[in-house]
Protein backbone atom coordinates (compact mmCIF):
# COMPACT_ATOMS: atom_id res chain seq x y z
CA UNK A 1 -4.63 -15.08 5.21
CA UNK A 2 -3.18 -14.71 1.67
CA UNK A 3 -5.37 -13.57 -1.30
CA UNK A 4 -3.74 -16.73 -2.98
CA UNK A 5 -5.52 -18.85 -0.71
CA UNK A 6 -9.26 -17.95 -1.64
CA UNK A 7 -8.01 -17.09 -5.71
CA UNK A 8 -10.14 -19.69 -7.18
CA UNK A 9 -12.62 -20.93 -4.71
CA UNK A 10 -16.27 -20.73 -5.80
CA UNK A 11 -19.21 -21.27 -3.69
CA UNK A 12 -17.72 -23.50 -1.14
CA UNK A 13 -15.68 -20.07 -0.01
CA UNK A 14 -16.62 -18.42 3.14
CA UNK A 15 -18.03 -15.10 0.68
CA UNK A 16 -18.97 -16.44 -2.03
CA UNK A 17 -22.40 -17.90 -3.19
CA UNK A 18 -24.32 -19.26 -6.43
CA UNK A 19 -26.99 -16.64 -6.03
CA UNK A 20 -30.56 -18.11 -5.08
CA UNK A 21 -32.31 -15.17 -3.68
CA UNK A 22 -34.63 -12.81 -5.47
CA UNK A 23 -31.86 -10.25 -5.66
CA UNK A 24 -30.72 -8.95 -9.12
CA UNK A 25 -27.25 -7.56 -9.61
CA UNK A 26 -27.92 -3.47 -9.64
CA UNK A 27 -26.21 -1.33 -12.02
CA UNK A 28 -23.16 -0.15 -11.65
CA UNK A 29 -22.66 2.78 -8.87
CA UNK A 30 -22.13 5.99 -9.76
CA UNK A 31 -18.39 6.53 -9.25
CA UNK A 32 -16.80 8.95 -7.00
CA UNK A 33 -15.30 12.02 -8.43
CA UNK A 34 -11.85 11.93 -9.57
CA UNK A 35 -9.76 15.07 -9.78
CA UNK A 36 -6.23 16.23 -10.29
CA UNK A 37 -5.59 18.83 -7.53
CA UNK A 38 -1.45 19.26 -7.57
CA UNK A 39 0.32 18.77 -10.22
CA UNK A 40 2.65 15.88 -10.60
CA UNK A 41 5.94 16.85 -8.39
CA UNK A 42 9.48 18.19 -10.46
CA UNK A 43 11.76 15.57 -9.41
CA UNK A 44 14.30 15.75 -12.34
CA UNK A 45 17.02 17.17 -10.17
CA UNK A 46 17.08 14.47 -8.51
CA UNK A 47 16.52 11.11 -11.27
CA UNK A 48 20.54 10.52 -11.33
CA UNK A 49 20.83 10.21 -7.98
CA UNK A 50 23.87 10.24 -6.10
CA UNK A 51 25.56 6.82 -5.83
CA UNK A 52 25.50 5.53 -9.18
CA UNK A 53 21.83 4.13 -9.48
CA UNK A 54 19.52 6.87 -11.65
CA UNK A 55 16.76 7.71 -8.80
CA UNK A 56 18.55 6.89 -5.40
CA UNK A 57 19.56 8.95 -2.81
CA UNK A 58 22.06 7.81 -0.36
CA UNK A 59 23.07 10.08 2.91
CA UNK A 60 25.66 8.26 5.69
CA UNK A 61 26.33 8.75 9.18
CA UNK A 62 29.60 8.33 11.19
CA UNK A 63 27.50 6.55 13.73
CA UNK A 64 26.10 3.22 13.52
CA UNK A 65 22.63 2.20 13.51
CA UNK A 66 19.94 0.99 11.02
CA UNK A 67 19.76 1.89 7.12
CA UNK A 68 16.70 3.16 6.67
CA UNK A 69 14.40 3.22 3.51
CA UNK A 70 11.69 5.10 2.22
CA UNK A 71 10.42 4.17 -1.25
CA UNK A 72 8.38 6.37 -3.66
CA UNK A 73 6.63 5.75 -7.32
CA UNK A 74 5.84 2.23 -7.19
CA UNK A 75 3.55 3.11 -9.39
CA UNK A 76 3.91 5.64 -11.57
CA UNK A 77 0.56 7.70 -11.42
CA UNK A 78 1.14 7.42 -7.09
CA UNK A 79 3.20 11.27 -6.83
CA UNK A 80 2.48 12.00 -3.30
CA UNK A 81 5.27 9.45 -2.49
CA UNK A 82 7.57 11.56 -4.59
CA UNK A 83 6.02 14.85 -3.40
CA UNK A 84 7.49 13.61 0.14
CA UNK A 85 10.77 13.02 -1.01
CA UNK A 86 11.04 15.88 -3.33
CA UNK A 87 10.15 18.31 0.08
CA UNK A 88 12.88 15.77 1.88
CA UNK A 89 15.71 16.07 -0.62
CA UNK A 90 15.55 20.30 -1.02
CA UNK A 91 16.92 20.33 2.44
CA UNK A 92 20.58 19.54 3.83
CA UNK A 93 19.98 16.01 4.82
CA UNK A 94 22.38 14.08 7.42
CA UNK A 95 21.43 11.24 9.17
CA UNK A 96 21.82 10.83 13.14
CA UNK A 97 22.43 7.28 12.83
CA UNK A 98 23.12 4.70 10.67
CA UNK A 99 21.55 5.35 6.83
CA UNK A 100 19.02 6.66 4.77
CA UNK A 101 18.04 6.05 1.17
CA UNK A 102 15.53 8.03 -0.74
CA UNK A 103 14.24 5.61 -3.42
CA UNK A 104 11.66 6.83 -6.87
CA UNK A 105 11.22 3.56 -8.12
CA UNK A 106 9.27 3.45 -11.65
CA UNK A 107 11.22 6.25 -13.50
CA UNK A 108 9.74 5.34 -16.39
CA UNK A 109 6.27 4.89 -15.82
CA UNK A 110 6.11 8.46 -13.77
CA UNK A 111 7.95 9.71 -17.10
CA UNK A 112 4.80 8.86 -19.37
CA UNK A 113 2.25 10.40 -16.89
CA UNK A 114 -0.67 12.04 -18.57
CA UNK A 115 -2.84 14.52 -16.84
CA UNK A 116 -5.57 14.08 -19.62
CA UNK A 117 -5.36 10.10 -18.71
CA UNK A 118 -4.03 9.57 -15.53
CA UNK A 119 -4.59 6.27 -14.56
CA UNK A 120 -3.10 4.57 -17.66
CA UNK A 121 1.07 5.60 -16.25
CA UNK A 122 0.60 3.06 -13.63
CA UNK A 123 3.33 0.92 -15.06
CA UNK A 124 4.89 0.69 -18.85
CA UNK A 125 4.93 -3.39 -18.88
CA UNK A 126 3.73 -5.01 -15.52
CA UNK A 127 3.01 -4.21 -11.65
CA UNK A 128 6.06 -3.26 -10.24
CA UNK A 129 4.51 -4.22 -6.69
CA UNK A 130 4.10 -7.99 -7.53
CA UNK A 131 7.68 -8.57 -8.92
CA UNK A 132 9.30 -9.44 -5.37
CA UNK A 133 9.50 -13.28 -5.59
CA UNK A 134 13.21 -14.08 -5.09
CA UNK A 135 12.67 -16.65 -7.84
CA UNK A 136 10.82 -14.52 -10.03
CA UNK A 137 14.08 -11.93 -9.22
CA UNK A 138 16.05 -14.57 -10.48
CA UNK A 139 14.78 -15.94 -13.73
CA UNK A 140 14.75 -15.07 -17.29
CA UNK A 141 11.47 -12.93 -16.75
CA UNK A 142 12.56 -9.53 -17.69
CA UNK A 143 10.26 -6.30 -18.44
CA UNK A 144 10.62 -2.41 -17.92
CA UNK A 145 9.92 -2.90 -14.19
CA UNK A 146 11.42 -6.21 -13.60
CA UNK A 147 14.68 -4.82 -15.12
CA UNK A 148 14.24 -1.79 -12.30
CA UNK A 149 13.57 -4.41 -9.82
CA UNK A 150 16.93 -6.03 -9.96
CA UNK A 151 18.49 -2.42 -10.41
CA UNK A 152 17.76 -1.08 -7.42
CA UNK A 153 17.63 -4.41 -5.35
CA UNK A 154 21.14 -4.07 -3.99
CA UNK A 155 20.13 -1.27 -1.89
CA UNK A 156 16.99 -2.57 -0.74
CA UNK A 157 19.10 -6.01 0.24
CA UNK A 158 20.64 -3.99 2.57
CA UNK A 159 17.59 -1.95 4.21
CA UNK A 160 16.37 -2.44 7.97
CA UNK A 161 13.70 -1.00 8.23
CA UNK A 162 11.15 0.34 4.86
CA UNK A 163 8.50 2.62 4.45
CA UNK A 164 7.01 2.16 0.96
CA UNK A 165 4.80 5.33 -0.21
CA UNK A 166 1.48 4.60 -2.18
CA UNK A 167 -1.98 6.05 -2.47
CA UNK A 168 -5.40 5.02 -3.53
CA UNK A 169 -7.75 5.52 -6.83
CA UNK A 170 -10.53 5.62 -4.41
CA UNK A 171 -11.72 8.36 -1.66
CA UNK A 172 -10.42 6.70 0.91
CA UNK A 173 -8.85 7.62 4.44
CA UNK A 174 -5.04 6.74 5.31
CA UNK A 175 -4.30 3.75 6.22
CA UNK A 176 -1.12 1.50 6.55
CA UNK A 177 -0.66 -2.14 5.07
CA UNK A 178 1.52 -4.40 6.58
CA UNK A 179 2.93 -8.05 6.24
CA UNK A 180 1.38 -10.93 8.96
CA UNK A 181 5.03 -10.28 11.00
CA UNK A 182 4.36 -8.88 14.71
CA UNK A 183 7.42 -6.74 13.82
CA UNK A 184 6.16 -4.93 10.80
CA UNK A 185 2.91 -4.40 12.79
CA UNK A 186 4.41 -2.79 15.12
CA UNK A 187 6.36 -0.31 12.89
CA UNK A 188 3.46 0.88 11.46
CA UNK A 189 1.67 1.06 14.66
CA UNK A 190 4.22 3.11 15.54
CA UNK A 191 4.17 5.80 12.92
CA UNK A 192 0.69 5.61 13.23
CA UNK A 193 0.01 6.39 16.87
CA UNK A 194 2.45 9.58 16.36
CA UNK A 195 -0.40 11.17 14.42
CA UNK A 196 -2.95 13.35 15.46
CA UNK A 197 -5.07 11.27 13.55
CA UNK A 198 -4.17 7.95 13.11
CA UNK A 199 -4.66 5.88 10.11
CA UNK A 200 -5.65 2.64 10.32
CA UNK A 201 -3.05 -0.25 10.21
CA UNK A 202 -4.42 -3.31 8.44
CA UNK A 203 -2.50 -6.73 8.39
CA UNK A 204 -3.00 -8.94 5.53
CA UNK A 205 -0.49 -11.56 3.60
CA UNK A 206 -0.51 -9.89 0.15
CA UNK A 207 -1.75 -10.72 -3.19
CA UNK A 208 -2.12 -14.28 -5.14
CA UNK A 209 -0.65 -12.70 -7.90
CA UNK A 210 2.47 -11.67 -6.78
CA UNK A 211 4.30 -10.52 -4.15
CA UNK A 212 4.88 -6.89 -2.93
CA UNK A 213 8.10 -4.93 -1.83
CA UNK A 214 6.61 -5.57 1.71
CA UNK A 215 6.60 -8.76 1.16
CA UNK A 216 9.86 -9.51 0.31
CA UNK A 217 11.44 -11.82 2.07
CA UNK A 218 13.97 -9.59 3.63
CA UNK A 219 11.00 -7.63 5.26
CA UNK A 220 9.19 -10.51 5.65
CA UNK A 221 10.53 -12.60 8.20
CA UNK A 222 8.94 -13.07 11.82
CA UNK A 223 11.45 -12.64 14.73
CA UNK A 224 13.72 -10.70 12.21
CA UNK A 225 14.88 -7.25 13.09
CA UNK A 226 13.82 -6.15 9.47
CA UNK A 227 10.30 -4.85 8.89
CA UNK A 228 8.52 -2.40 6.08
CA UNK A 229 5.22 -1.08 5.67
CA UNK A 230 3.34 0.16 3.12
CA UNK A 231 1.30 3.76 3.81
CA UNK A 232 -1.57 4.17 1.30
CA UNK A 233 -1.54 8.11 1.79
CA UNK A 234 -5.08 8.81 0.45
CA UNK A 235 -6.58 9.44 -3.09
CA UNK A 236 -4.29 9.49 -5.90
CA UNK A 237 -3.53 13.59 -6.83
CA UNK A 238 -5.09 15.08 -3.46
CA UNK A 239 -3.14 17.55 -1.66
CA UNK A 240 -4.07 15.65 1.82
CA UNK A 241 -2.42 12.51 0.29
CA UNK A 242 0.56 14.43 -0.88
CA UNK A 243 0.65 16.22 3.29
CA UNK A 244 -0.06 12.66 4.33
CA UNK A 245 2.34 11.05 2.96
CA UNK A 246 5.54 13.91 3.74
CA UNK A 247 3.82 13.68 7.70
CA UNK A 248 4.14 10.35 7.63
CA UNK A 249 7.56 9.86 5.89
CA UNK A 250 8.89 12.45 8.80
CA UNK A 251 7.32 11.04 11.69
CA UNK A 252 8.98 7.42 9.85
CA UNK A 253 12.14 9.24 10.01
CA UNK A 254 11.51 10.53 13.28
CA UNK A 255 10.56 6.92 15.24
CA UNK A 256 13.49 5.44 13.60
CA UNK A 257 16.21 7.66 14.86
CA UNK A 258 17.36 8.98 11.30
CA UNK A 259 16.13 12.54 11.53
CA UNK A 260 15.59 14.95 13.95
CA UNK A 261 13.07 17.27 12.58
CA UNK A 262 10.00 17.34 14.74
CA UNK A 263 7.04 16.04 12.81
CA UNK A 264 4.04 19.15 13.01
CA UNK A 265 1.53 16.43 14.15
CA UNK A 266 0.95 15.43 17.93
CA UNK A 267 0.62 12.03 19.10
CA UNK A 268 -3.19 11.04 19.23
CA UNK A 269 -5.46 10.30 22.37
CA UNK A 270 -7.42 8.27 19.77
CA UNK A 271 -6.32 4.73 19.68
CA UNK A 272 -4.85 3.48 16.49
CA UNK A 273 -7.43 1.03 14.91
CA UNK A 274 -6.03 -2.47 13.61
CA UNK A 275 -7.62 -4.96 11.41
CA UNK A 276 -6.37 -7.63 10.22
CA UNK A 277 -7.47 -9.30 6.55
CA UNK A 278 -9.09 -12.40 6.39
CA UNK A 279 -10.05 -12.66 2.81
CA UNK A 280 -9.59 -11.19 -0.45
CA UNK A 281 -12.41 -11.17 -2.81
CA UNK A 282 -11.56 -11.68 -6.76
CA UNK A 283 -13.52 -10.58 -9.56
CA UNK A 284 -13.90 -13.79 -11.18
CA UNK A 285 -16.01 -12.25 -14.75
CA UNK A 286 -16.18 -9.09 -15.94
CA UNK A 287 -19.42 -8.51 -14.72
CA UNK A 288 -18.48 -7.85 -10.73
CA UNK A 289 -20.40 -5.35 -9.10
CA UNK A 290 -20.57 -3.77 -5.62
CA UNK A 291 -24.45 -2.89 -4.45
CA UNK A 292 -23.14 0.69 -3.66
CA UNK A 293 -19.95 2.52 -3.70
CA UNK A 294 -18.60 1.28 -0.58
CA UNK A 295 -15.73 3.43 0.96
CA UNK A 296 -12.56 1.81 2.52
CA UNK A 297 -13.14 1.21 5.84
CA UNK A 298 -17.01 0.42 5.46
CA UNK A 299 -18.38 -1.62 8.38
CA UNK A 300 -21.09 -4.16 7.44
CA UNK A 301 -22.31 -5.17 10.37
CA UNK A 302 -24.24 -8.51 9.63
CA UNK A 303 -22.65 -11.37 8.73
CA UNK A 304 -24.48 -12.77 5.40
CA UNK A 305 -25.10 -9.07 4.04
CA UNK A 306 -24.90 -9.14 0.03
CA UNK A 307 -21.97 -6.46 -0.61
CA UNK A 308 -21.64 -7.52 -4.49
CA UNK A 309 -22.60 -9.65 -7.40
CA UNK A 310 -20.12 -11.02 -9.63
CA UNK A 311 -21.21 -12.92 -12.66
CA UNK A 312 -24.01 -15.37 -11.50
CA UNK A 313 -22.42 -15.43 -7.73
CA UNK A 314 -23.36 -13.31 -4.34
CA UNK A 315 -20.43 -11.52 -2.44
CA UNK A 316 -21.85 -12.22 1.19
CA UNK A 317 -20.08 -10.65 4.28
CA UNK A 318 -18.72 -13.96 6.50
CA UNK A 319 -18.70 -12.67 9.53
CA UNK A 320 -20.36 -9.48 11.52
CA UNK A 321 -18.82 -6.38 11.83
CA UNK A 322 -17.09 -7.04 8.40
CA UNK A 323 -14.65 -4.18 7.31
CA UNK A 324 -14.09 -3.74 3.71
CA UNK A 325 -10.74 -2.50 3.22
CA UNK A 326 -10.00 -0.45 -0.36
CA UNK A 327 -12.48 -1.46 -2.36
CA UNK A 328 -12.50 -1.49 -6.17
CA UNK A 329 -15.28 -0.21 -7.44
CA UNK A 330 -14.13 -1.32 -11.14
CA UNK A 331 -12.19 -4.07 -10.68
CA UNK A 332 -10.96 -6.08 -13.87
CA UNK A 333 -11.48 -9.80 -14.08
CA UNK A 334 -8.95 -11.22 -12.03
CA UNK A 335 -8.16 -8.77 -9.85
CA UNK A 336 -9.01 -7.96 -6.41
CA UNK A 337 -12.45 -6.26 -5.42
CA UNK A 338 -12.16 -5.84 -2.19
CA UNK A 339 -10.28 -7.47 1.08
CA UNK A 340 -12.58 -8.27 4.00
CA UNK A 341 -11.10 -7.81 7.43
CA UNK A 342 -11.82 -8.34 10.99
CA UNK A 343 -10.99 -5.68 14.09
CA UNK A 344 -8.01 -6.46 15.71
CA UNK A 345 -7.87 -5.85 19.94
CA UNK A 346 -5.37 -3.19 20.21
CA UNK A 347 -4.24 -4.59 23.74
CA UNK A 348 -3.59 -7.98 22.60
CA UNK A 349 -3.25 -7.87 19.06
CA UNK A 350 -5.89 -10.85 18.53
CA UNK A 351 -9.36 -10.58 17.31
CA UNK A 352 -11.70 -8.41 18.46
């Protein structure tokens, strides 16, 4: 289910409620620590790039087979993306098949990056990551990131198969996003179940305000051998984000056929957990607030539990065994809080 589809919905929603009870909105939580412990990755040897486009990386094989995609910087205050490709593009690179592109996206957001304030290089003008409407692509809209959207586009219009690098303001474990397509699911429970410990791979269909690089509608469609995902790597500026995220781009690379290298993690007796997202809670007022600081991957396990107040309303799980997925414990009015999410069967794919 999208986010669009609960955007404006008041009481009537499955969540949310016109609070009647004798609870009173607490204060806000005390917020997780947030610390800086790499420093943002050196990648200026490698911002012209090597086929004519400032930031892309393009390696060939003389056999056929897929072209292959991983995308960094996104955002520009999300390095371990670039960490991974940095570590990637200091060796001799040669695909066994097909192609490979190495792609830092938001030059010039990662340019202004600030230890001092860290979360304010996220973009220059707008979300790069809700830019990917093919009509949006094609209009007179134009900012700093729109204007890299359509730069590097050409390459990504010709990408199979696309691992897009993020990570998470939040302490949060790994986990991979991925489109409603069975394909794109699969891909990431793929790269997933290589890992000695797997992250998560959650299934939802995106944001109401725009649509994401996984999204797009060349990675987007079912039955289509095209499929991306999207691996949120851990907490922004952690070194186990930044070794999540190169692990993960290898093993990628790895499953795919592109490289060779052998990945240092072993694949896991665990089973990979799925979920798949059937709501998305907005902060409607500026006044949203969770009851405690809830942790991706939080299981509330009674349907009707109050997980947050915002404004005069009651966020209320819908269902038992509830799974909040990447929570915002500061969310801004009119932007998502938190996406609620139900286990998915990993035989069968449908819900547990």
């Amino acid at each position: 289910m999208s986010c669009a589809s609960k955007r404006h919905v008041r009481p009537e929603s499955a969540f949310r409620f016109r609070a009647v009870s004798a609870l009173l909105p607490p204060s806000p939580p005390s917020l997780p620590a947030v610390r800086i412990e790499y420093p943002p990755p050196d990648i200026s040897p490698w911002i012209a790039g090597n086929c004519g486009i400032q930031g892309v990386h393009h390696f060939e094989s003389r056999r056929p087979g897929p072209h292959v995609a991983v995308t960094a910087l996104m955002h520009g205050n999300e390095y371990a993306g670039a960490y991974a490709l940095q570590q990637l593009l200091m060796q001799p690179l040669r695909p066994l098949h097909g192609r490979l592109s190495l792609i830092f996206l938001n030059l010039a957001a990662y340019k202004t990056f600030n230890p001092a304030r860290p979360t304010l290089s996220r973009f220059i003008e707008e979300d790069m990551n809700r830019l990917w409407q093919p009509e949006l692509i094609a209009s007179a809209h134009t900012s700093v990131e729109m204007q890299r959207v359509r730069e590097v586009l050409p390459v990504l219009e010709t990408v199979d198969i696309l691992l897009d690098i993020h990570t998470m303001l939040w302490p949060a474990q790994p986990l991979f996003l991925c489109s409603m397509t069975e394909n794109s699911r699969d891909l990431a429970y793929c790269v997933s179940g290589a890992q000695t410990n797997p992250p998560a791979v959650v299934q939802d269909g995106g944001h109401g305000d725009g649509l994401r690089l996984i999204d797009y509608t060349r990675f987007n469609t079912p039955h289509s051998y095209t499929r991306a995902c999207l691996l949120e790597a851990g907490q922004h500026w952690q070194k186990d984000a930044a070794q999540q995220a190169l692990l993960s781009t290898r093993i990628f690379l790895a499953q795919t056929g592109t490289l060779s290298s052998a990945p240092t993690s072993a694949t896991s007796s665990e089973p990979v957990r799925q979920a798949v997202v059937t709501d998305c809670v907005q902060a409607l007022t500026s006044r949203f607030v969770f009851v405690q600081p809830f942790a991706s991957g939080s299981v509330i396990r009674k349907a009707g539990t109050v997980i947050a107040f915002d404004g005069q309303d009651e966020i209320r799980t819908p269902y038992n065994n509830c799974i909040l997925v990447m929570p915002n414990l500061r969310p801004r009015r009119g932007h998502t809080a938190v996406r609620l999410a139900k286990r998915l069967n990993n035989k069968t794919g449908t819900q547990a």
